[in-house]
Protein backbone atom coordinates (compact mmCIF):
# COMPACT_ATOMS: atom_id res chain seq x y z
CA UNK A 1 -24.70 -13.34 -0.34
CA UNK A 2 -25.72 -10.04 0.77
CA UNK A 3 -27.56 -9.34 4.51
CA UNK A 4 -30.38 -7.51 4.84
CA UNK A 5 -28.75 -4.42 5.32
CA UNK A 6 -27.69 -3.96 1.62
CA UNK A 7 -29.35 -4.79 -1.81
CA UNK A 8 -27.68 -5.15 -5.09
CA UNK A 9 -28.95 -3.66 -8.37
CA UNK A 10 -27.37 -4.92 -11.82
CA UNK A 11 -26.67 -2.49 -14.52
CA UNK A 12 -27.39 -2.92 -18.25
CA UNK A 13 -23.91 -3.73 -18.52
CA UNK A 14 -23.90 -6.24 -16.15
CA UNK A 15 -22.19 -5.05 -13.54
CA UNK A 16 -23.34 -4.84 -10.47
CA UNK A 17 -23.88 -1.83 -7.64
CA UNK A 18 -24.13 -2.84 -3.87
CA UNK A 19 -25.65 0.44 -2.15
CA UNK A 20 -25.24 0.35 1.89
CA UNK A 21 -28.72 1.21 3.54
CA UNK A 22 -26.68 2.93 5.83
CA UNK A 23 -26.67 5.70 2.80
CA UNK A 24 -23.03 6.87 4.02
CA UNK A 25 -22.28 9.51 1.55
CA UNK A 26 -19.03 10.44 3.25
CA UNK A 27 -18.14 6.60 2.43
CA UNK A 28 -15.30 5.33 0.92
CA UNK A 29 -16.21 4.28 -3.07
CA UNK A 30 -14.94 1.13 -3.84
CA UNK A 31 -14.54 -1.09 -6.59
CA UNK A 32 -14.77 -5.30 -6.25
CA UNK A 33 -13.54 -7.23 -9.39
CA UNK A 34 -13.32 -11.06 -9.39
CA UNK A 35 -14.75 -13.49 -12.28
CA UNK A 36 -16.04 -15.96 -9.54
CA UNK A 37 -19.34 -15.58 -8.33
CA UNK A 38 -18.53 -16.83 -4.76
CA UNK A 39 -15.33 -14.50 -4.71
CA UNK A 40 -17.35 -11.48 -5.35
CA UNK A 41 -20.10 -11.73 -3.62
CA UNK A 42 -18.09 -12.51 -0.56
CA UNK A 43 -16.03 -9.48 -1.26
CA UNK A 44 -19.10 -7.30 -1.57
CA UNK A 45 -20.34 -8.21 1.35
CA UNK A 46 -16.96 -7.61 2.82
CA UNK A 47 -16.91 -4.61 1.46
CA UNK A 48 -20.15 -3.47 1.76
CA UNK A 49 -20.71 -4.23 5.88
CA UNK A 50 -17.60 -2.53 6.74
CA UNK A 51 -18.94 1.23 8.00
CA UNK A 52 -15.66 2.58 6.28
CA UNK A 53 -17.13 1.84 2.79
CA UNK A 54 -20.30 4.15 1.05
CA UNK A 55 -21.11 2.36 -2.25
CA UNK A 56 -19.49 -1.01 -3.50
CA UNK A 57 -19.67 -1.27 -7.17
CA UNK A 58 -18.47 -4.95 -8.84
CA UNK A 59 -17.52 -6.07 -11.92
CA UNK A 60 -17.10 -9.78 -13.37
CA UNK A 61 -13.68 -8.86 -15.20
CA UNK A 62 -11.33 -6.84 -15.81
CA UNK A 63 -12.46 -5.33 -18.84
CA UNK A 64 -15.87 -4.76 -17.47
CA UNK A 65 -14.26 -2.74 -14.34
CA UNK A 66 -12.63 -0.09 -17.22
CA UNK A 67 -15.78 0.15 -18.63
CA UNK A 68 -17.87 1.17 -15.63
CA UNK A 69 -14.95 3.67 -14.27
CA UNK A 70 -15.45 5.70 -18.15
CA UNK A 71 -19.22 5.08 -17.34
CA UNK A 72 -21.83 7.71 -17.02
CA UNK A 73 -22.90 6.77 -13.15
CA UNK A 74 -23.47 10.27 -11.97
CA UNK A 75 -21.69 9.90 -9.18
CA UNK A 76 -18.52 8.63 -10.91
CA UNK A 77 -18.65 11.70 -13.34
CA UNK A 78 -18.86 13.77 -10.35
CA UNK A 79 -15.73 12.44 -8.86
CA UNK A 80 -14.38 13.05 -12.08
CA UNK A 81 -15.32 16.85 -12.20
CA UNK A 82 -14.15 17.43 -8.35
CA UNK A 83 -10.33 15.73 -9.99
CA UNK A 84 -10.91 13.29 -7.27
CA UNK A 85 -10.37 9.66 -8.11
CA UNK A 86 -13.32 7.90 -10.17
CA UNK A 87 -13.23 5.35 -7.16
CA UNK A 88 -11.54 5.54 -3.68
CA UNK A 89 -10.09 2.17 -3.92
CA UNK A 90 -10.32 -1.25 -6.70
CA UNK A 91 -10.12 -4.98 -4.92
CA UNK A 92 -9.44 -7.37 -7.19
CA UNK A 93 -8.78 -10.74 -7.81
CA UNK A 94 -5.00 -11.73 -9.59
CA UNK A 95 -6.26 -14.34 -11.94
CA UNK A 96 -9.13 -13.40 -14.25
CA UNK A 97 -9.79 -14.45 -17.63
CA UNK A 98 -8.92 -11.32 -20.48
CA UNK A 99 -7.33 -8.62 -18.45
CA UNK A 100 -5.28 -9.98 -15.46
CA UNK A 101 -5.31 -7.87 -11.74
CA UNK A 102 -1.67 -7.15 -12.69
CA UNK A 103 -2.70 -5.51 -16.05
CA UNK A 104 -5.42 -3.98 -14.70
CA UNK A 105 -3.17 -2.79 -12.01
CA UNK A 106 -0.93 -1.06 -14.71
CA UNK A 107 -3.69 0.21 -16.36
CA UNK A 108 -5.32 1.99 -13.09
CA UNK A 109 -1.71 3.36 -12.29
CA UNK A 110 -2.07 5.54 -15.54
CA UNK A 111 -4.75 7.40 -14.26
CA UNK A 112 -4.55 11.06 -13.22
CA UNK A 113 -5.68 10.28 -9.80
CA UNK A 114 -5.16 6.54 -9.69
CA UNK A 115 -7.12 4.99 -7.16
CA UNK A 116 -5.99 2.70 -4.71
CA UNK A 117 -5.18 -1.12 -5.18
CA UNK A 118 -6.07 -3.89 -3.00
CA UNK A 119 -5.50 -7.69 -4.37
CA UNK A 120 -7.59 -10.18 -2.83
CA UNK A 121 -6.28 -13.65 -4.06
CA UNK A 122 -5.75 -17.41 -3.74
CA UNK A 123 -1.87 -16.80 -5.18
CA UNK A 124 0.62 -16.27 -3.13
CA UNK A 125 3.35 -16.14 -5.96
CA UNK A 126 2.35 -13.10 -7.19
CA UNK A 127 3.09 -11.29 -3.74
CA UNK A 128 6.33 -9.28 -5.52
CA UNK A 129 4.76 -8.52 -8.75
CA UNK A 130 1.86 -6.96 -6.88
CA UNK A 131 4.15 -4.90 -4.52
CA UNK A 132 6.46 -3.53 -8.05
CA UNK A 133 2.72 -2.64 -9.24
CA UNK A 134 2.13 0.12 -6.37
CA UNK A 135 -0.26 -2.27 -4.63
CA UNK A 136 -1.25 -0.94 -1.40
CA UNK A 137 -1.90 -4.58 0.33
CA UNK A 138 -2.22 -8.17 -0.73
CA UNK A 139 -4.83 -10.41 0.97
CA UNK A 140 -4.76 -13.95 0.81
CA UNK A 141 -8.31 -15.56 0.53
CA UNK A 142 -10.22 -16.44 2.25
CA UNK A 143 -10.15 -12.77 3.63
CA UNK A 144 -11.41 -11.96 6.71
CA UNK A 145 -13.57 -8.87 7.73
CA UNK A 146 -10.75 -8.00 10.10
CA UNK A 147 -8.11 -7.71 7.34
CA UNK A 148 -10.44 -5.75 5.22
CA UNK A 149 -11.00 -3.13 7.44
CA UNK A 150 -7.59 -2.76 8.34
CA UNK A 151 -7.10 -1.76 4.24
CA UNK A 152 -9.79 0.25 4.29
CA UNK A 153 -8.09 2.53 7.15
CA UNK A 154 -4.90 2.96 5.31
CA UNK A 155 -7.10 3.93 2.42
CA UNK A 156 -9.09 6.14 4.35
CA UNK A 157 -6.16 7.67 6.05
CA UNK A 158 -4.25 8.07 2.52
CA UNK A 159 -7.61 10.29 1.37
CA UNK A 160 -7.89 12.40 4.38
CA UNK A 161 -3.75 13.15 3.81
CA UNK A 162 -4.76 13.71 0.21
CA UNK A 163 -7.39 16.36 0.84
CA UNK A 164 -5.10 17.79 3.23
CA UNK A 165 -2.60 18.72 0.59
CA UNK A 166 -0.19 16.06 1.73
CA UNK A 167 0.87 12.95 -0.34
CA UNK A 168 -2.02 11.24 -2.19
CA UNK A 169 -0.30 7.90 -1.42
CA UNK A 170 1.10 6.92 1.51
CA UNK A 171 2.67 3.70 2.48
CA UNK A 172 0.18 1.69 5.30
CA UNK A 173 -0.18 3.74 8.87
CA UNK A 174 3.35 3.09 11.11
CA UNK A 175 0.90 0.55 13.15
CA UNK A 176 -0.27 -1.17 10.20
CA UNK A 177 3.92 -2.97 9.79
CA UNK A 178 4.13 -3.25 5.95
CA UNK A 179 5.25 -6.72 4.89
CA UNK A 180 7.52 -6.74 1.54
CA UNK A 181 7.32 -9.73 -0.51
CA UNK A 182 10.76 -10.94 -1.63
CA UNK A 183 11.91 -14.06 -3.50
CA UNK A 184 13.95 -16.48 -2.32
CA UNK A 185 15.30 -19.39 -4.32
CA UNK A 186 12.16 -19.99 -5.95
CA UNK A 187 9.84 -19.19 -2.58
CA UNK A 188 8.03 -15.87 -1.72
CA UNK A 189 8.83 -14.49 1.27
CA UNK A 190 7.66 -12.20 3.66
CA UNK A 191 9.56 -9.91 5.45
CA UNK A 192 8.07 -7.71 8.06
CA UNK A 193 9.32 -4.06 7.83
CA UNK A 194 10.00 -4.05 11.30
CA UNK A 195 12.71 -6.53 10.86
CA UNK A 196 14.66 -4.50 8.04
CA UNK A 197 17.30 -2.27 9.46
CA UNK A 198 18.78 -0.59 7.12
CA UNK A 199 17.70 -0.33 2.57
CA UNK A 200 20.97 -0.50 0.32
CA UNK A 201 20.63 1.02 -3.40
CA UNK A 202 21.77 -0.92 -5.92
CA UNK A 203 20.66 0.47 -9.39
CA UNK A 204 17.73 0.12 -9.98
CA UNK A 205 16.78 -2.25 -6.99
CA UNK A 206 17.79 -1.94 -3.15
CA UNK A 207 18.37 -4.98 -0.60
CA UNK A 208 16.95 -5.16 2.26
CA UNK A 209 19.24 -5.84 5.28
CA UNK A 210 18.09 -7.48 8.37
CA UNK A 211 19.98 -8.79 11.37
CA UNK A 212 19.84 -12.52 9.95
CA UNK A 213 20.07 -11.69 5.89
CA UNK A 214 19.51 -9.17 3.16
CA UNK A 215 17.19 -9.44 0.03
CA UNK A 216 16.90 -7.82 -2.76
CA UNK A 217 13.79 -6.33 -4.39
CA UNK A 218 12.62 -4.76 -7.44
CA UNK A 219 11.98 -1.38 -6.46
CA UNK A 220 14.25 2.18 -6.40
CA UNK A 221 15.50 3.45 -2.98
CA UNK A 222 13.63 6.54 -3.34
CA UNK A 223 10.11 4.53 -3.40
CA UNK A 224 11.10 2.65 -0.41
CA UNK A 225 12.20 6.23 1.16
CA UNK A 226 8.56 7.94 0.26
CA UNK A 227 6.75 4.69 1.20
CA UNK A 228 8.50 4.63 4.75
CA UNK A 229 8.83 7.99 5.99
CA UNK A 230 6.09 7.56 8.56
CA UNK A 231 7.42 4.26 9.90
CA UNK A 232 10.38 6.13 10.82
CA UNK A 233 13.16 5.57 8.19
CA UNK A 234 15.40 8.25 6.68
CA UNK A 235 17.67 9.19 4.02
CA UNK A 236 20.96 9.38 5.27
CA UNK A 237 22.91 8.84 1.94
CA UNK A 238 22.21 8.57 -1.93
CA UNK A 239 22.76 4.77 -1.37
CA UNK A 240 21.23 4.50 2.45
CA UNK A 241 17.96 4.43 4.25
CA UNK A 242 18.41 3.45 7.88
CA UNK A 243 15.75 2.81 10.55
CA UNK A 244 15.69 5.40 13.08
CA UNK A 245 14.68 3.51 16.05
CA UNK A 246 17.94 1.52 15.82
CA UNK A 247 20.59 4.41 15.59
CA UNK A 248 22.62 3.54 18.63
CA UNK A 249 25.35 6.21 17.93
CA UNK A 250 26.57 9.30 15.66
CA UNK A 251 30.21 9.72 15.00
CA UNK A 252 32.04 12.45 13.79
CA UNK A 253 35.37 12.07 11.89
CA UNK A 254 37.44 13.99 9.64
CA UNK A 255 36.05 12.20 6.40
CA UNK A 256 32.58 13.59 7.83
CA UNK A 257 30.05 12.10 9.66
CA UNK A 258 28.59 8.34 10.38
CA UNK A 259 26.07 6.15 12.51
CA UNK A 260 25.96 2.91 14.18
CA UNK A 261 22.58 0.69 13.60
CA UNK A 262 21.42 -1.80 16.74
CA UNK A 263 19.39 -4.47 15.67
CA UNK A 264 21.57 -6.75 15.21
CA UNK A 265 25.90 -7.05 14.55
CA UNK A 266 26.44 -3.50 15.08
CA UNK A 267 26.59 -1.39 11.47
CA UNK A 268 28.23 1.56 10.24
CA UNK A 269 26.70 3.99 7.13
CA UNK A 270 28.53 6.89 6.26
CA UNK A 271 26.08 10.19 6.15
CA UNK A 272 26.22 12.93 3.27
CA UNK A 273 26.70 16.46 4.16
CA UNK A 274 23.64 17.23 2.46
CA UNK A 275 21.58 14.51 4.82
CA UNK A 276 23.73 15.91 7.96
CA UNK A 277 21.37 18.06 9.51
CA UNK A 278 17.85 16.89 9.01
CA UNK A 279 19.35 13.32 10.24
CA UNK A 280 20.86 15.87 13.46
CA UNK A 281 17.14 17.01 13.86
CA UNK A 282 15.32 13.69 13.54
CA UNK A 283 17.67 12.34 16.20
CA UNK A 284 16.95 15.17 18.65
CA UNK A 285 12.97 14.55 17.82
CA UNK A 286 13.79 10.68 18.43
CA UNK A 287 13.37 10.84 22.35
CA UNK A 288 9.65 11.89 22.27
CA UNK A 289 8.66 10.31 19.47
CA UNK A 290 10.10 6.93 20.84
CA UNK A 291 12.56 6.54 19.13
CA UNK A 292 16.22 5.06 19.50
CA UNK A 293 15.02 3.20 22.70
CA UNK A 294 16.25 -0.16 22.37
C-alpha cells in the first residue's frame, strides 16, 4: 500500500507507474516486477520512499515488464535516444508464472545498455543461478528498507562511474562486502568476499580459497577480476587473483618472482612477468590505502 506521499496510476496495459511527489527528476528509474499483489506493492513502496529512486514503474509479469521497456512512455524513449539504459535498475521476483526472473534476467542482459538487476525473492536456492546471471544483489523477502537502499547506492554509484566514462558495471562499493553464493552438497552457501583469499582458474570456473575451504563457482576468473578490483584484489597470474590486504611478503627467485598470502596457513602464488610491476606498484600504494596491515 502506498503512503501519502506517492500515488499510482495504471496504464492501458495494465501496468502500473508509482510517481514520487517528491518529483526527483535526477532519480534513479526503476523497474518492480512480481506476480503477487502483496509482493509488489510492498516493493513499490520500497522503492518508491527511498529518496534514491525518481519514478517506480511495475509490472505483474515478466512478459508485461518487456512490453513496457519497448513502450512509448516518453520518458523511456528519451532514455533510449540519450543511449542511456531504458531503466536504471529492474527488481524482480524469481518465480513468476510465463517468463521466470532468471529468463528475464537473460533477456535484460542482451540489451545495449542493460540495466541493472536486483532479485527480491522467497528462494534461496536460486542464490548461484542469479549470481552466473550478472545479478547485482539478491534479497531475501521479506526485504527491508535498509537493504534496499543499500542496492540502490551500488546502483547509483555504478551510474555516476558510468557517466564518468568508467565501467558501466561495477561489482557492489568495497564497503558494501559482496557475498558469492556457492553450492555445497546440495546447500547454498554464502561466502562473504572478505573471507576469500585468494580465486584459482580452473577452465571455465575458479574456486574460491579461504582459510577453512575452497569452492568452486560457475564463473571465469576474469569476471571475478573486473567485479573485484575495487575491493582490492589483483591479477597476479593467468590462473591467480589474490587479495591484497593479505600479501604478507614478495620473494624474488631465479624462476621469477612470488608472494606469500596471510589469512590463514601461509600461501605461495607464483607472479607472471607481465603482472610483475603493476603488482610492485599496488604494493607500494598498499600502506595508504590500508592495505597489507594485518
Amino acid at each position: 500500500m502506498l503512503d501519502q506521499g506517492h500515488q499510482c496510476a495504471v496504464g492501458a496495459a495494465g501496468y502500473g507507474v508509482a510517481l514520487s511527489t517528491r518529483e526527483n527528476q535526477a532519480g534513479l528509474v526503476v523497474l518492480a516486477v512480481d506476480d503477487e499483489m502483496a509482493g509488489l506493492d510492498e516493493m513499490k513502496y520500497l522503492l518508491g520512499s527511498n529518496s534514491r529512486v525518481g519514478r517506480v514503474l511495475t509490472a505483474f509479469d515478466a512478459a508485461e515488464a518487456l512490453r513496457l521497456l519497448r513502450s512509448d512512455d516518453p520518458d523511456l524513449i528519451s532514455r533510449r535516444d540519450d543511449d542511456q539504459s531504458i531503466v536504471d535498475a529492474v527488481f524482480a521476483d524469481v518465480s513468476m508464472p510465463g517468463l521466470s526472473g532468471m529468463e528475464l534476467a537473460r533477456v535484460l542482459t542482451a540489451f545495449r545498455n542493460p540495466p541493472a538487476l536486483v532479485f527480491i525473492t522467497g528462494h534461496e536456492e536460486n542464490a548461484l543461478e542469479a549470481f552466473e546471471v550478472g545479478a547485482l544483489d539478491y534479497i531475501m523477502k521479506p526485504a527491508n528498507a535498509e537493504r534496499i537502499d543499500r542496492a540502490l547506492r551500488t546502483i547509483e554509484k555504478n551510474k555516476a562511474q558510468s557517466a564518468k566514462g568508467t565501467r558501466a558495471l561495477e561489482a557492489p562499493a568495497a564497503d558494501d562486502d559482496e557475498v558469492i553464493p556457492v553450492e555445497l552438497a546440495g546447500t547454498t552457501r554464502m561466502i562473504p568476499r572478505k573471507d576469500v583469499r585468494w580465486v584459482e582458474a580452473q577452465g571455465d570456473y575458479a574456486r574460491l580459497h579461504t582459510a577453512e575451504d575452497s569452492h568452486l563457482v560457475r564463473i571465469p576468473l576474469a569476471q571475478l577480476e573486473e567485479r573485484w578490483a575495487e575491493a582490492g584484489f589483483l591479477r597476479i597470474h593467468r590462473s591467480f587473483l589474490v587479495s591484497l590486504p593479505l600479501v604478507t611478503e614478495l620473494r624474488m627467485s631465479s624462476s621469477g618472482y612470488s608472494v606469500v598470502l596471510g589469512g590463514g596457513p601461509a600461501k605461495e602464488l607464483p607472479v607472471s612477468r607481465r603482472h610483475t610491476r603493476e603488482l610492485k606498484d599496488r604494493l607500494v600504494r598498499a600502506p595508504r590505502q590500508g592495505w597489507g596491515q594485518q
